[in-house]
PDB file of N, CA and C in Angstrom:
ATOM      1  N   UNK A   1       0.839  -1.180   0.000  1.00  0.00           N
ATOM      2  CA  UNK A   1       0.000   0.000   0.000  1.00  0.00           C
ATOM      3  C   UNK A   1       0.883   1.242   0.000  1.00  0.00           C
ATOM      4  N   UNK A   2       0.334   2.412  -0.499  1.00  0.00           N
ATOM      5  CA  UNK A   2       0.961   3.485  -0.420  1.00  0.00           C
ATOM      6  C   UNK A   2      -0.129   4.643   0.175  1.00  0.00           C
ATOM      7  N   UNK A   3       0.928   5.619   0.586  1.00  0.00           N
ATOM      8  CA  UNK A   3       0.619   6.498   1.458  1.00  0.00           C
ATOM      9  C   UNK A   3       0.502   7.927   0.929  1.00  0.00           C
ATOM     10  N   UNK A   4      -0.383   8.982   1.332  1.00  0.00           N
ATOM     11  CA  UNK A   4      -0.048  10.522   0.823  1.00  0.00           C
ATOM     12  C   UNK A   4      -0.759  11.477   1.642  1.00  0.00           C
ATOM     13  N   UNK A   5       0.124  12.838   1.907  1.00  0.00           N
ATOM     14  CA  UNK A   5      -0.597  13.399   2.644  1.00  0.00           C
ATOM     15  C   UNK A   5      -0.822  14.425   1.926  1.00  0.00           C
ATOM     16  N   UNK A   6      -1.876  15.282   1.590  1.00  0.00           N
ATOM     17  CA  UNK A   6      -2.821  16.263   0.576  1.00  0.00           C
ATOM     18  C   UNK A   6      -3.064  17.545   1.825  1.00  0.00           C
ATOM     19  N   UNK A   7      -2.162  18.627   1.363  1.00  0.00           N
ATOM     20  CA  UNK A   7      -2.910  19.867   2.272  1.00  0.00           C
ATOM     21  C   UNK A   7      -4.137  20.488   1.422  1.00  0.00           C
ATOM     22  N   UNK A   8      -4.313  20.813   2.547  1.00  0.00           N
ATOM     23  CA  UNK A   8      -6.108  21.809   2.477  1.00  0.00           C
ATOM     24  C   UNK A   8      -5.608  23.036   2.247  1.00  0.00           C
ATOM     25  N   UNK A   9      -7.032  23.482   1.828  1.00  0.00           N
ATOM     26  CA  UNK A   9      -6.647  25.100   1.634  1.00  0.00           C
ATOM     27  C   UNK A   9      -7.802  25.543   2.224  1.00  0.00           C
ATOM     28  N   UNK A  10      -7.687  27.155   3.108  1.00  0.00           N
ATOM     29  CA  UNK A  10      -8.809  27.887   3.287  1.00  0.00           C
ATOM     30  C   UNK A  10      -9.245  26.794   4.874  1.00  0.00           C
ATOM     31  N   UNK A  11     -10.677  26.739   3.880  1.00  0.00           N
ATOM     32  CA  UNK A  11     -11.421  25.706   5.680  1.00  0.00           C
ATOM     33  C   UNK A  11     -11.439  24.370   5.455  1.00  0.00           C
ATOM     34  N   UNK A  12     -10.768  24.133   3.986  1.00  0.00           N
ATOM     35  CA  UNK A  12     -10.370  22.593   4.111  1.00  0.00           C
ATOM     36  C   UNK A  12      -9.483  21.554   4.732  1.00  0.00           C
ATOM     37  N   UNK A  13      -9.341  21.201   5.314  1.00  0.00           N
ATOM     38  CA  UNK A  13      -8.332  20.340   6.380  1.00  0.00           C
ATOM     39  C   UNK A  13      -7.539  19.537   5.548  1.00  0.00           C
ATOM     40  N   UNK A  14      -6.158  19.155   6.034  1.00  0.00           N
ATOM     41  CA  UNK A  14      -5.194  18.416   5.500  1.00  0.00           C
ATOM     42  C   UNK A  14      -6.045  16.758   5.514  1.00  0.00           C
ATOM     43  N   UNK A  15      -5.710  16.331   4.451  1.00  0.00           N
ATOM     44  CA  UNK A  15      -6.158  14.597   4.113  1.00  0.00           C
ATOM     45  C   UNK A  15      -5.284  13.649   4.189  1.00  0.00           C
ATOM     46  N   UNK A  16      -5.452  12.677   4.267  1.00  0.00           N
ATOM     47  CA  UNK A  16      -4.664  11.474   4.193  1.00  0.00           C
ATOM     48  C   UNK A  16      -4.863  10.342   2.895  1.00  0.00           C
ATOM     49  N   UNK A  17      -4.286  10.176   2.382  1.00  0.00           N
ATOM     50  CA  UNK A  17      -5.225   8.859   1.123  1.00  0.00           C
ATOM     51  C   UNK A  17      -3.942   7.770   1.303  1.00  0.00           C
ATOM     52  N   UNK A  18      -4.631   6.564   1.502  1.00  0.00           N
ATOM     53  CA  UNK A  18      -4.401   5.111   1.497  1.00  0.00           C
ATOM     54  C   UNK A  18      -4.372   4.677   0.238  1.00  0.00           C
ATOM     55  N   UNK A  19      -3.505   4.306  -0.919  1.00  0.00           N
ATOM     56  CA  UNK A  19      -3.720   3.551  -1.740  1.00  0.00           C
ATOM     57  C   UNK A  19      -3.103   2.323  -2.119  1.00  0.00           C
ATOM     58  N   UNK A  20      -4.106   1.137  -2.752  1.00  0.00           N
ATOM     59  CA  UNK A  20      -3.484  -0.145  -2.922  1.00  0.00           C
ATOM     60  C   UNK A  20      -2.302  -0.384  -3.725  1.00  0.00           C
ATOM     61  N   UNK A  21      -1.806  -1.578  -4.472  1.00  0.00           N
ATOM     62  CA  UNK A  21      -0.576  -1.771  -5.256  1.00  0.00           C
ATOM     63  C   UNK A  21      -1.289  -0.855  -6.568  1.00  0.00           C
ATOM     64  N   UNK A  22      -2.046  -1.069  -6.792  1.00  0.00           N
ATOM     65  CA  UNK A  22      -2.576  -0.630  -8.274  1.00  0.00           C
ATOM     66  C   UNK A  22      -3.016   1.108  -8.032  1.00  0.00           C
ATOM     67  N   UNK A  23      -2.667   1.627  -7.129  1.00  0.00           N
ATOM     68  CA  UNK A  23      -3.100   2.895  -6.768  1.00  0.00           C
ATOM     69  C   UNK A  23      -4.329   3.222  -6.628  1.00  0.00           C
ATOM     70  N   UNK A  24      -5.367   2.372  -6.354  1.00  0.00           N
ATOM     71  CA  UNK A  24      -6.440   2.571  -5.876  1.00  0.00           C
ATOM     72  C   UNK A  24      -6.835   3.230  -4.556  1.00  0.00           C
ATOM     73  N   UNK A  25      -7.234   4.122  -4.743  1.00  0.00           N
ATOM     74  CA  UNK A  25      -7.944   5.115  -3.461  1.00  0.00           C
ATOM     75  C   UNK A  25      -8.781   3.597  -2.514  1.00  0.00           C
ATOM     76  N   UNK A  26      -7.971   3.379  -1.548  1.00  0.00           N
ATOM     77  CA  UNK A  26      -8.945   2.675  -0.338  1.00  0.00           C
ATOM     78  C   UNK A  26      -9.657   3.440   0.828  1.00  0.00           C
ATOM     79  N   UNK A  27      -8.309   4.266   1.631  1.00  0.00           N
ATOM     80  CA  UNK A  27      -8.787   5.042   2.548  1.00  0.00           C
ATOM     81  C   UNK A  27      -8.792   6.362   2.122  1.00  0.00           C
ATOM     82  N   UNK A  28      -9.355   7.093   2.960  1.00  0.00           N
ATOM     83  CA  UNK A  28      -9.204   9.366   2.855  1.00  0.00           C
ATOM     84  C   UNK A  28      -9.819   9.441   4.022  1.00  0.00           C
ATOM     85  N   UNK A  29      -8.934  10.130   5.153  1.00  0.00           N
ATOM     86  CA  UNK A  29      -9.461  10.580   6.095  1.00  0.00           C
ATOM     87  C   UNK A  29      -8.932  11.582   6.576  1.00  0.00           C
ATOM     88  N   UNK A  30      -9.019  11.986   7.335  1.00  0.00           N
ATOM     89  CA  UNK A  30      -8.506  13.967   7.656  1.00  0.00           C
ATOM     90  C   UNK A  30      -7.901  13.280   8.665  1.00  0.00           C
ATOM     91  N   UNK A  31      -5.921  14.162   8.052  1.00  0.00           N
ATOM     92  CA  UNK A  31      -5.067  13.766   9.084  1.00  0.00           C
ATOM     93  C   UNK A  31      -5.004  14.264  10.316  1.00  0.00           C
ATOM     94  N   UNK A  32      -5.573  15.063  10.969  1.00  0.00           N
ATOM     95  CA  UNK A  32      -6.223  15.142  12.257  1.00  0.00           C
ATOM     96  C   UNK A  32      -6.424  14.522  13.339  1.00  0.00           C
ATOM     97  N   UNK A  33      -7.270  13.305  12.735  1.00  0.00           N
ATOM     98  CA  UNK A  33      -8.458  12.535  13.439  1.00  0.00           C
ATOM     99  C   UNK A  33      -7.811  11.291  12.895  1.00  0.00           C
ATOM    100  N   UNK A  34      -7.575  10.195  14.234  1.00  0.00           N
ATOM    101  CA  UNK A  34      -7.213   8.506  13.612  1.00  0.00           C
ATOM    102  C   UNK A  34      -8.370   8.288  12.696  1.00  0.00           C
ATOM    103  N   UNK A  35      -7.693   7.548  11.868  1.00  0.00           N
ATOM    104  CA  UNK A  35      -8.659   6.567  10.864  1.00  0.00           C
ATOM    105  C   UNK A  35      -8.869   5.006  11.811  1.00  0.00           C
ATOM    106  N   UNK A  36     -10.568   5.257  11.016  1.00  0.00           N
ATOM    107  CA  UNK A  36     -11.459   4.097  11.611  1.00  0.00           C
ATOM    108  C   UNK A  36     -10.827   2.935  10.863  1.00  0.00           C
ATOM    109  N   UNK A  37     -10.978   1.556  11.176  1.00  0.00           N
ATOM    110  CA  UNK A  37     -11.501   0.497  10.737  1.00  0.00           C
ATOM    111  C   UNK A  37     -10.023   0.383   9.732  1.00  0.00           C
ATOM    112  N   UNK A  38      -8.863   0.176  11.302  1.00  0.00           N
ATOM    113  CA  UNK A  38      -7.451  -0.260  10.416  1.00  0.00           C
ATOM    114  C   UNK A  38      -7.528  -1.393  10.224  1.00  0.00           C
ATOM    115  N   UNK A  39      -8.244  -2.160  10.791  1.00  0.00           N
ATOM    116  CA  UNK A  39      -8.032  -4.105  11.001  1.00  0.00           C
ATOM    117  C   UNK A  39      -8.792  -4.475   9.313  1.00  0.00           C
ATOM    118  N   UNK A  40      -9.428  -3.377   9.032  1.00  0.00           N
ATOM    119  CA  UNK A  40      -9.635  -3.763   7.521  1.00  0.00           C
ATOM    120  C   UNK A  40      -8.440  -3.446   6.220  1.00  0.00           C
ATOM    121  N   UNK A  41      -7.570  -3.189   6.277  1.00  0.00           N
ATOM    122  CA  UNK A  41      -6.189  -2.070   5.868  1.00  0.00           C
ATOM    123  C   UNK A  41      -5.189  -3.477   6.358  1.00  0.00           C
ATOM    124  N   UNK A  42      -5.202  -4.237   7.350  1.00  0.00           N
ATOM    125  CA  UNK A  42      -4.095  -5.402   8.292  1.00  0.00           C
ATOM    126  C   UNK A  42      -3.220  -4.725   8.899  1.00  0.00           C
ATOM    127  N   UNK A  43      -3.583  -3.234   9.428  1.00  0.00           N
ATOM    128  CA  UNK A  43      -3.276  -2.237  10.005  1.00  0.00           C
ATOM    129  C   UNK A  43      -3.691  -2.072  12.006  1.00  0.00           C
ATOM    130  N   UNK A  44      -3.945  -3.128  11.851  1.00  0.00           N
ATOM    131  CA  UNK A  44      -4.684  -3.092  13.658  1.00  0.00           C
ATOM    132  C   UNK A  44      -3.334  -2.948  14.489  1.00  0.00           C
ATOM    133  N   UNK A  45      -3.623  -2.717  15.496  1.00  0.00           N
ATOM    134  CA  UNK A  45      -2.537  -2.477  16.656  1.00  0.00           C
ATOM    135  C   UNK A  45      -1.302  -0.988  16.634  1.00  0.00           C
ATOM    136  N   UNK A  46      -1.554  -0.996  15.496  1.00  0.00           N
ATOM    137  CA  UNK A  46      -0.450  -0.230  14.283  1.00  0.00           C
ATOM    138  C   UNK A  46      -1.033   1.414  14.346  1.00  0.00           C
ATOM    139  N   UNK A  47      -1.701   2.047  15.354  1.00  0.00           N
ATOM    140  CA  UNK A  47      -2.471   3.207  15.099  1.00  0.00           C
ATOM    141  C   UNK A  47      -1.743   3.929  15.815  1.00  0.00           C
ATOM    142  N   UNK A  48      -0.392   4.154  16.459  1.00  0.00           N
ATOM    143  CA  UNK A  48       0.822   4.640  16.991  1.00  0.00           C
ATOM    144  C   UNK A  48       1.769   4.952  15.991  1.00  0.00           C
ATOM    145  N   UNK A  49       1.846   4.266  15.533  1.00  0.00           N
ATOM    146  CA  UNK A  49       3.009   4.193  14.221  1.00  0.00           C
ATOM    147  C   UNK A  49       2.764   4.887  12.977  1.00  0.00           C
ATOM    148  N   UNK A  50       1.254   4.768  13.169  1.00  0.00           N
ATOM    149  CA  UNK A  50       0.540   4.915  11.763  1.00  0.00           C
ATOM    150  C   UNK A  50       0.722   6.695  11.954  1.00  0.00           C
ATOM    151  N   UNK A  51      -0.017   7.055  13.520  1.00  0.00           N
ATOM    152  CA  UNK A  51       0.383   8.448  14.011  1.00  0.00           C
ATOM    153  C   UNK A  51       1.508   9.100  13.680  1.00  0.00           C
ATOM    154  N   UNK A  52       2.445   8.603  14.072  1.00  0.00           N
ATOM    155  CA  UNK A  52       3.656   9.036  13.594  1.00  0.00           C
ATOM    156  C   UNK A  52       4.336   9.159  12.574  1.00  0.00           C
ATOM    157  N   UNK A  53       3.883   8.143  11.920  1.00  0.00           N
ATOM    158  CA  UNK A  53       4.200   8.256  10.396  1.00  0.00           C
ATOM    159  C   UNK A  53       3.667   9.358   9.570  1.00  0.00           C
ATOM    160  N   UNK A  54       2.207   9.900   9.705  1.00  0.00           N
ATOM    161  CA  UNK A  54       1.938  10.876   9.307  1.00  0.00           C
ATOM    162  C   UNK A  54       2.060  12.393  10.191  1.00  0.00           C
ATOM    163  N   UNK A  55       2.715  12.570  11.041  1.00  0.00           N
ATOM    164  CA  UNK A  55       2.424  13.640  11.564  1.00  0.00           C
ATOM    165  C   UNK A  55       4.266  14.068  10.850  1.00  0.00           C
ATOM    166  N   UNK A  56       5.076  13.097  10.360  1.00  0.00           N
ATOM    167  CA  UNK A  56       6.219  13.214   9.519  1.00  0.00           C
ATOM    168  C   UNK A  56       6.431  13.692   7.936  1.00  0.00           C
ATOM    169  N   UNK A  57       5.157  12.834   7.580  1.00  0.00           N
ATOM    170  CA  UNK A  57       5.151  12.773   6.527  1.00  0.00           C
ATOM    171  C   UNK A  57       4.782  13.953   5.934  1.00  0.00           C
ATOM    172  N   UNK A  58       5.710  14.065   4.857  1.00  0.00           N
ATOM    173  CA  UNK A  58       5.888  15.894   3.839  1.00  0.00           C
ATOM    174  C   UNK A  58       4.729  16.008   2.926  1.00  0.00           C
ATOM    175  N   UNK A  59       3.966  16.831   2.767  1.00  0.00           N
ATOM    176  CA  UNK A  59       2.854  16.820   2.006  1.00  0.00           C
ATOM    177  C   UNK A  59       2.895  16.587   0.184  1.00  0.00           C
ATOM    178  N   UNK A  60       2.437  16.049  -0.247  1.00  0.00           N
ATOM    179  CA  UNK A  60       2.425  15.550  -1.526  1.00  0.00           C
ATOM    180  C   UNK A  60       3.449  14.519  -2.125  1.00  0.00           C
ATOM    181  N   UNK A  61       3.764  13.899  -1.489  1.00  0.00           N
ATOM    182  CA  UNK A  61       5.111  12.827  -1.989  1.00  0.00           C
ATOM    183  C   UNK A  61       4.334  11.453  -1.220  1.00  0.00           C
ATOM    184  N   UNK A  62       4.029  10.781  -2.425  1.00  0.00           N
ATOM    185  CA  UNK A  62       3.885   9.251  -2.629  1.00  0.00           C
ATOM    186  C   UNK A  62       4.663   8.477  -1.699  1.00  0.00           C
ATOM    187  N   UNK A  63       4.040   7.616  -0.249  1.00  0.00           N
ATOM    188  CA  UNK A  63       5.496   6.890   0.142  1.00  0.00           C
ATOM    189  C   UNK A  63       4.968   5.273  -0.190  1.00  0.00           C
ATOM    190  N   UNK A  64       5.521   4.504   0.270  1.00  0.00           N
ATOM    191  CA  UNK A  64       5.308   3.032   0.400  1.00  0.00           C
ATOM    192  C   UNK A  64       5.191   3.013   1.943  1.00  0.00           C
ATOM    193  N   UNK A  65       3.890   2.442   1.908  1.00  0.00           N
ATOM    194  CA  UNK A  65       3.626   2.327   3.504  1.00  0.00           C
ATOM    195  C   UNK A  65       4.079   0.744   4.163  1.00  0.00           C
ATOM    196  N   UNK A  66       5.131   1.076   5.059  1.00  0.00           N
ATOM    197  CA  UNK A  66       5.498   0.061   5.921  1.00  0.00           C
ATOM    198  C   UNK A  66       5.376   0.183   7.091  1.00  0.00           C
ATOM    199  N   UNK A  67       4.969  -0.381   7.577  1.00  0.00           N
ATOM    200  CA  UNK A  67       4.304  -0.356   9.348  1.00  0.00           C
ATOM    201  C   UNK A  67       5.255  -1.592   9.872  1.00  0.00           C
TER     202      UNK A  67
END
Protein backbone atom coordinates (compact mmCIF):
# COMPACT_ATOMS: atom_id res chain seq x y z
CA UNK A 1 0.00 0.00 0.00
CA UNK A 2 0.96 3.48 -0.42
CA UNK A 3 0.62 6.50 1.46
CA UNK A 4 -0.05 10.52 0.82
CA UNK A 5 -0.60 13.40 2.64
CA UNK A 6 -2.82 16.26 0.58
CA UNK A 7 -2.91 19.87 2.27
CA UNK A 8 -6.11 21.81 2.48
CA UNK A 9 -6.65 25.10 1.63
CA UNK A 10 -8.81 27.89 3.29
CA UNK A 11 -11.42 25.71 5.68
CA UNK A 12 -10.37 22.59 4.11
CA UNK A 13 -8.33 20.34 6.38
CA UNK A 14 -5.19 18.42 5.50
CA UNK A 15 -6.16 14.60 4.11
CA UNK A 16 -4.66 11.47 4.19
CA UNK A 17 -5.23 8.86 1.12
CA UNK A 18 -4.40 5.11 1.50
CA UNK A 19 -3.72 3.55 -1.74
CA UNK A 20 -3.48 -0.15 -2.92
CA UNK A 21 -0.58 -1.77 -5.26
CA UNK A 22 -2.58 -0.63 -8.27
CA UNK A 23 -3.10 2.90 -6.77
CA UNK A 24 -6.44 2.57 -5.88
CA UNK A 25 -7.94 5.12 -3.46
CA UNK A 26 -8.94 2.67 -0.34
CA UNK A 27 -8.79 5.04 2.55
CA UNK A 28 -9.20 9.37 2.86
CA UNK A 29 -9.46 10.58 6.09
CA UNK A 30 -8.51 13.97 7.66
CA UNK A 31 -5.07 13.77 9.08
CA UNK A 32 -6.22 15.14 12.26
CA UNK A 33 -8.46 12.53 13.44
CA UNK A 34 -7.21 8.51 13.61
CA UNK A 35 -8.66 6.57 10.86
CA UNK A 36 -11.46 4.10 11.61
CA UNK A 37 -11.50 0.50 10.74
CA UNK A 38 -7.45 -0.26 10.42
CA UNK A 39 -8.03 -4.10 11.00
CA UNK A 40 -9.64 -3.76 7.52
CA UNK A 41 -6.19 -2.07 5.87
CA UNK A 42 -4.10 -5.40 8.29
CA UNK A 43 -3.28 -2.24 10.01
CA UNK A 44 -4.68 -3.09 13.66
CA UNK A 45 -2.54 -2.48 16.66
CA UNK A 46 -0.45 -0.23 14.28
CA UNK A 47 -2.47 3.21 15.10
CA UNK A 48 0.82 4.64 16.99
CA UNK A 49 3.01 4.19 14.22
CA UNK A 50 0.54 4.91 11.76
CA UNK A 51 0.38 8.45 14.01
CA UNK A 52 3.66 9.04 13.59
CA UNK A 53 4.20 8.26 10.40
CA UNK A 54 1.94 10.88 9.31
CA UNK A 55 2.42 13.64 11.56
CA UNK A 56 6.22 13.21 9.52
CA UNK A 57 5.15 12.77 6.53
CA UNK A 58 5.89 15.89 3.84
CA UNK A 59 2.85 16.82 2.01
CA UNK A 60 2.42 15.55 -1.53
CA UNK A 61 5.11 12.83 -1.99
CA UNK A 62 3.89 9.25 -2.63
CA UNK A 63 5.50 6.89 0.14
CA UNK A 64 5.31 3.03 0.40
CA UNK A 65 3.63 2.33 3.50
CA UNK A 66 5.50 0.06 5.92
CA UNK A 67 4.30 -0.36 9.35
Amino acid sequence: MYIIKVKGKAKIPDYIQIRDLNFVLVAYFRADRPMKNLEKFGLEGKEKELEELINQLPFGKLQKLEL
